[in-house]
N, C-alpha and C. Protein backbone atom coordinates (compact mmCIF):
# COMPACT_ATOMS: atom_id res chain seq x y z
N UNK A 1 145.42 26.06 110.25
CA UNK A 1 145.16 24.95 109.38
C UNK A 1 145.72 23.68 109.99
N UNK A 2 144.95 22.63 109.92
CA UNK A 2 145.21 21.14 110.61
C UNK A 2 146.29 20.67 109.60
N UNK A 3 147.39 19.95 110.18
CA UNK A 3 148.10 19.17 109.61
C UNK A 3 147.81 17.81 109.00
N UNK A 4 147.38 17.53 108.05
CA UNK A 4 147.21 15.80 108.07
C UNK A 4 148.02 14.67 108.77
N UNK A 5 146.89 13.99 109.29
CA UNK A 5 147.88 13.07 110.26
C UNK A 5 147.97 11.49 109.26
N UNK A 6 149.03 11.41 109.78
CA UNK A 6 149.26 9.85 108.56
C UNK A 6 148.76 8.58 109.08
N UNK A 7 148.23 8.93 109.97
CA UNK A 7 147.30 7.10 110.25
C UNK A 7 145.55 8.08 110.89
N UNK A 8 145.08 7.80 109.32
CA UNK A 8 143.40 8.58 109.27
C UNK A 8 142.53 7.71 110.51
N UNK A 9 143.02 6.36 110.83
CA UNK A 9 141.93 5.74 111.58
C UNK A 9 142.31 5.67 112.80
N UNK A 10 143.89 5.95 113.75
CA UNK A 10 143.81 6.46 114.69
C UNK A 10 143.80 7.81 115.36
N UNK A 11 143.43 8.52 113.92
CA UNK A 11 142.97 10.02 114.13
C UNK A 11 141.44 9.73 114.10
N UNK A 12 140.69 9.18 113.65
CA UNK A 12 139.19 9.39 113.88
C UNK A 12 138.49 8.31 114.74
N UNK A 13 139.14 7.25 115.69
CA UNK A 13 138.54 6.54 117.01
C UNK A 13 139.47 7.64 118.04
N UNK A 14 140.63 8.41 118.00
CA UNK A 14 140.75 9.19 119.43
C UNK A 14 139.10 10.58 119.05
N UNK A 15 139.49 11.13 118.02
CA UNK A 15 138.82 11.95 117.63
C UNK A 15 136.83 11.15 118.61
N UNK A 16 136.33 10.27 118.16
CA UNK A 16 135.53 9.56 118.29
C UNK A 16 135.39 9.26 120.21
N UNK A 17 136.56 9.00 120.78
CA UNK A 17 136.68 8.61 122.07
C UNK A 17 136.51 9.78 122.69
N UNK A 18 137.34 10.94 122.01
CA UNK A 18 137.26 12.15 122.77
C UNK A 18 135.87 13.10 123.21
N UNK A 19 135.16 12.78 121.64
CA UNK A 19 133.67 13.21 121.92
C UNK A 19 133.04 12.57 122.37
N UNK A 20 132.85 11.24 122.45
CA UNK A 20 132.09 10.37 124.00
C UNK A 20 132.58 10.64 124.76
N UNK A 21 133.11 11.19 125.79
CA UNK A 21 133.61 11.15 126.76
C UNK A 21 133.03 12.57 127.00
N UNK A 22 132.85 13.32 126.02
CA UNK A 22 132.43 14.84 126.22
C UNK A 22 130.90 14.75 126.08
N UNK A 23 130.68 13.99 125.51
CA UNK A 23 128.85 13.95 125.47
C UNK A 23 128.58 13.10 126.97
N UNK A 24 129.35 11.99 127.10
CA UNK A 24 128.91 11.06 128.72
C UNK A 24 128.66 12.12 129.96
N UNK A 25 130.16 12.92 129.30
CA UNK A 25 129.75 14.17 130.87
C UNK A 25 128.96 15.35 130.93
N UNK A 26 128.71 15.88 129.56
CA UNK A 26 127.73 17.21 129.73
C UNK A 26 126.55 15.96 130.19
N UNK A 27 125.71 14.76 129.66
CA UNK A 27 124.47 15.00 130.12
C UNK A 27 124.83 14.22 130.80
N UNK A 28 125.42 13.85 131.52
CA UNK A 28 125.93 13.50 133.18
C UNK A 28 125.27 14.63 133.94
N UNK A 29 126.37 15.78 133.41
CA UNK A 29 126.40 17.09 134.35
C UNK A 29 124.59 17.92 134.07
N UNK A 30 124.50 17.95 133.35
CA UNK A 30 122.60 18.06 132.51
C UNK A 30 121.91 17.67 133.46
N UNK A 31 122.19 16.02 133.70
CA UNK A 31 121.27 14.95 134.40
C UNK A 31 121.41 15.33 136.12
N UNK A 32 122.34 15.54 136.51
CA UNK A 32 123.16 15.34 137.98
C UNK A 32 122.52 16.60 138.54
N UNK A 33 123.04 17.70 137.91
CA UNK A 33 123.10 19.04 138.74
C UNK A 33 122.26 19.82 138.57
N UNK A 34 121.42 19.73 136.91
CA UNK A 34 120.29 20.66 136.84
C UNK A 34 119.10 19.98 137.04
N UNK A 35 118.90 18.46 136.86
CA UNK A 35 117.81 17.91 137.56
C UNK A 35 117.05 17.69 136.07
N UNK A 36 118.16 17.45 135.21
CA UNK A 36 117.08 17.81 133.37
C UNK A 36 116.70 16.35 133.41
N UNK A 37 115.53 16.11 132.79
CA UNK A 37 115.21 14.23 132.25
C UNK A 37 116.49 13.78 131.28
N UNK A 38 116.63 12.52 131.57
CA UNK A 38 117.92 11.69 130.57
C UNK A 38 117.92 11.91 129.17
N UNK A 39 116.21 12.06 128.43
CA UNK A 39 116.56 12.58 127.08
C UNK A 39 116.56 14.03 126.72
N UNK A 40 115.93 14.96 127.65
CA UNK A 40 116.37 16.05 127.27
C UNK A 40 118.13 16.22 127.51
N UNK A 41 119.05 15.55 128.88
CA UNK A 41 119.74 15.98 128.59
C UNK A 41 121.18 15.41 127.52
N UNK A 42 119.99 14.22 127.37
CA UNK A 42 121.03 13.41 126.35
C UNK A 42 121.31 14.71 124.66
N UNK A 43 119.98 15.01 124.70
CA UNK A 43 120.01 16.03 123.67
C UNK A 43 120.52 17.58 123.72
N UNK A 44 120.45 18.31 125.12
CA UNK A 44 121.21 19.00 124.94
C UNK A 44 122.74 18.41 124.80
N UNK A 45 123.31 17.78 125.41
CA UNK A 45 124.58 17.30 125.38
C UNK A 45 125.31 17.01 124.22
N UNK A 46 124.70 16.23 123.15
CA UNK A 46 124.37 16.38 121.65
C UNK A 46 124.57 17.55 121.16
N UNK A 47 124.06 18.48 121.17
CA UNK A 47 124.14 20.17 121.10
C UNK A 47 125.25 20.42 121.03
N UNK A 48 125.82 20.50 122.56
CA UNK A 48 126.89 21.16 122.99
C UNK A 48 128.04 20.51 121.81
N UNK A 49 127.75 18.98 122.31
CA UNK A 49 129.27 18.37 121.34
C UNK A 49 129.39 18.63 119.95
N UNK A 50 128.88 19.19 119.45
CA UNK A 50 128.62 18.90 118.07
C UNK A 50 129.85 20.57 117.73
N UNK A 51 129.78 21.59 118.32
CA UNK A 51 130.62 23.02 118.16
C UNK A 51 132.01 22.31 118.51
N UNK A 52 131.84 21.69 119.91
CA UNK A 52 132.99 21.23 120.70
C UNK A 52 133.86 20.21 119.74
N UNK A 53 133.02 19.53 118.47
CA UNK A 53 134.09 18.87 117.59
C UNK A 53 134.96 19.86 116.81
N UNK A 54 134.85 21.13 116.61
CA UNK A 54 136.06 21.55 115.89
C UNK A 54 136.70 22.40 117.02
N UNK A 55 136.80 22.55 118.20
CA UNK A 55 137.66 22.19 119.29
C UNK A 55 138.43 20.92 119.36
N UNK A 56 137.79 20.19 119.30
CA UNK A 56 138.51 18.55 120.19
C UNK A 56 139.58 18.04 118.57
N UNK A 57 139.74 18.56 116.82
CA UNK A 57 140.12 17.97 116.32
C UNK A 57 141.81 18.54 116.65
N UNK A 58 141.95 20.13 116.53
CA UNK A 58 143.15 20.30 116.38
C UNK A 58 143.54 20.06 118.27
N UNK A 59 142.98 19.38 118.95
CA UNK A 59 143.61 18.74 120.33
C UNK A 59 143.98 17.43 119.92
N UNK A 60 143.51 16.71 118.86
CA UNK A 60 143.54 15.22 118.79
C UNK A 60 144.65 15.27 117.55
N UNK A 61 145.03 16.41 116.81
CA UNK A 61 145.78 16.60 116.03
C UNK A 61 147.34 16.93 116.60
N UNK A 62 147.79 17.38 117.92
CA UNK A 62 148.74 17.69 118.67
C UNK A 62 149.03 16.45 119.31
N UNK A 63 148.04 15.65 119.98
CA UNK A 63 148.39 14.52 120.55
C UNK A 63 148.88 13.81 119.17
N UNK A 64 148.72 13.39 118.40
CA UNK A 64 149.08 12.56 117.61
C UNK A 64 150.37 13.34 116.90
N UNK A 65 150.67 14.29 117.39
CA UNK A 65 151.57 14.94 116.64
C UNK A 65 153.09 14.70 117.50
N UNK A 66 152.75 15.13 118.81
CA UNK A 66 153.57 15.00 119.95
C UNK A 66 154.20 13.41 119.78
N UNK A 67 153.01 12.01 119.51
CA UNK A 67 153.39 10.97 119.25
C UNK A 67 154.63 10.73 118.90
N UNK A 68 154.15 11.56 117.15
CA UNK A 68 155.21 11.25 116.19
C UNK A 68 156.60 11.89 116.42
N UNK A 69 156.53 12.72 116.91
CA UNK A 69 157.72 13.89 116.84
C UNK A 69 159.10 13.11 117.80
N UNK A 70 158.73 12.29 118.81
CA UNK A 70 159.25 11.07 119.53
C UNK A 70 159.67 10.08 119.29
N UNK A 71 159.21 9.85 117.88
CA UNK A 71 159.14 7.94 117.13
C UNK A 71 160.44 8.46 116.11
N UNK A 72 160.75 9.49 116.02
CA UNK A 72 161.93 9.83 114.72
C UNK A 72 163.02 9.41 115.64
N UNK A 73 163.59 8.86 116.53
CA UNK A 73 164.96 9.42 117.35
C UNK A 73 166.34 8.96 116.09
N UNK A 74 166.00 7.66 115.56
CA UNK A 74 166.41 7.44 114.95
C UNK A 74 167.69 6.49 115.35
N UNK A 75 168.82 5.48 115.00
CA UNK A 75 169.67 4.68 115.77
C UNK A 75 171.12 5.89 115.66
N UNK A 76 171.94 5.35 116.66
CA UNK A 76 173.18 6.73 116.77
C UNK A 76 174.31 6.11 116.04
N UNK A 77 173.88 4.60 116.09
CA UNK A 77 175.27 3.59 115.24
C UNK A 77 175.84 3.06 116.61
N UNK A 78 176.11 3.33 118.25
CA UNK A 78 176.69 3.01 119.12
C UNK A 78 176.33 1.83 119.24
N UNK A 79 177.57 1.10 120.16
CA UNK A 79 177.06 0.21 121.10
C UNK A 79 176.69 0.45 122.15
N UNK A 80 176.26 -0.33 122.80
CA UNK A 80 176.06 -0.84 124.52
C UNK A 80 176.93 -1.54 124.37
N UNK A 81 177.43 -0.51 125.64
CA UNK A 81 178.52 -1.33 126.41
C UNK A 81 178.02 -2.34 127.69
N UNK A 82 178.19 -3.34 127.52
CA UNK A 82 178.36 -4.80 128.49
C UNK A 82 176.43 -5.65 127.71
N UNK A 83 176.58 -5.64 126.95
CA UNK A 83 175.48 -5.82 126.16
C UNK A 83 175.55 -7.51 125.25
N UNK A 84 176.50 -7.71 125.22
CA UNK A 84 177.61 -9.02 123.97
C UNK A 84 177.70 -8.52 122.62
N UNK A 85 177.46 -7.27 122.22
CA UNK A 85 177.95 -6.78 121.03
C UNK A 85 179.23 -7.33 120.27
């Protein structure tokens, strides 16, 4: 089960970036290597991404998770020393 992430709109433009980037290259790879026309392979590529989104959420759900887990450190109360405290 996905965790809710607390900022919905930089969970759904990575979410968003991640699947362009996955549709640019299957019909890249469609177009390049099997020799398919640009709209067939624009459409298989389409295809493919569409399963590959409930792959790519709980990846875009860890990155944003990893984020947060970093942003807690929290202050220790110290100084710096040679700082003008």
């Amino acid at each position: 089960m996905r965790a809710s992430a607390p900022h919905p709109v930089l969970r759904l433009s990575l979410l968003v970036l991640v699947l362009a980037d996955l549709l640019l290259l299957a019909s890249f790879v469609f177009n390049q290597w099997f020799e398919v026309p640009a709209s067939q392979a624009w459409g298989l590529a389409a295809l493919l991404a569409m399963p590959l989104t409930m792959l790519a959420m709980p990846l875009v759900d860890a990155v944003l998770a990893s984020l947060e887990s970093g942003a807690d450190d929290g202050f220790s109360g110290d100084k710096i020393p040679g700082a003008g405290q």
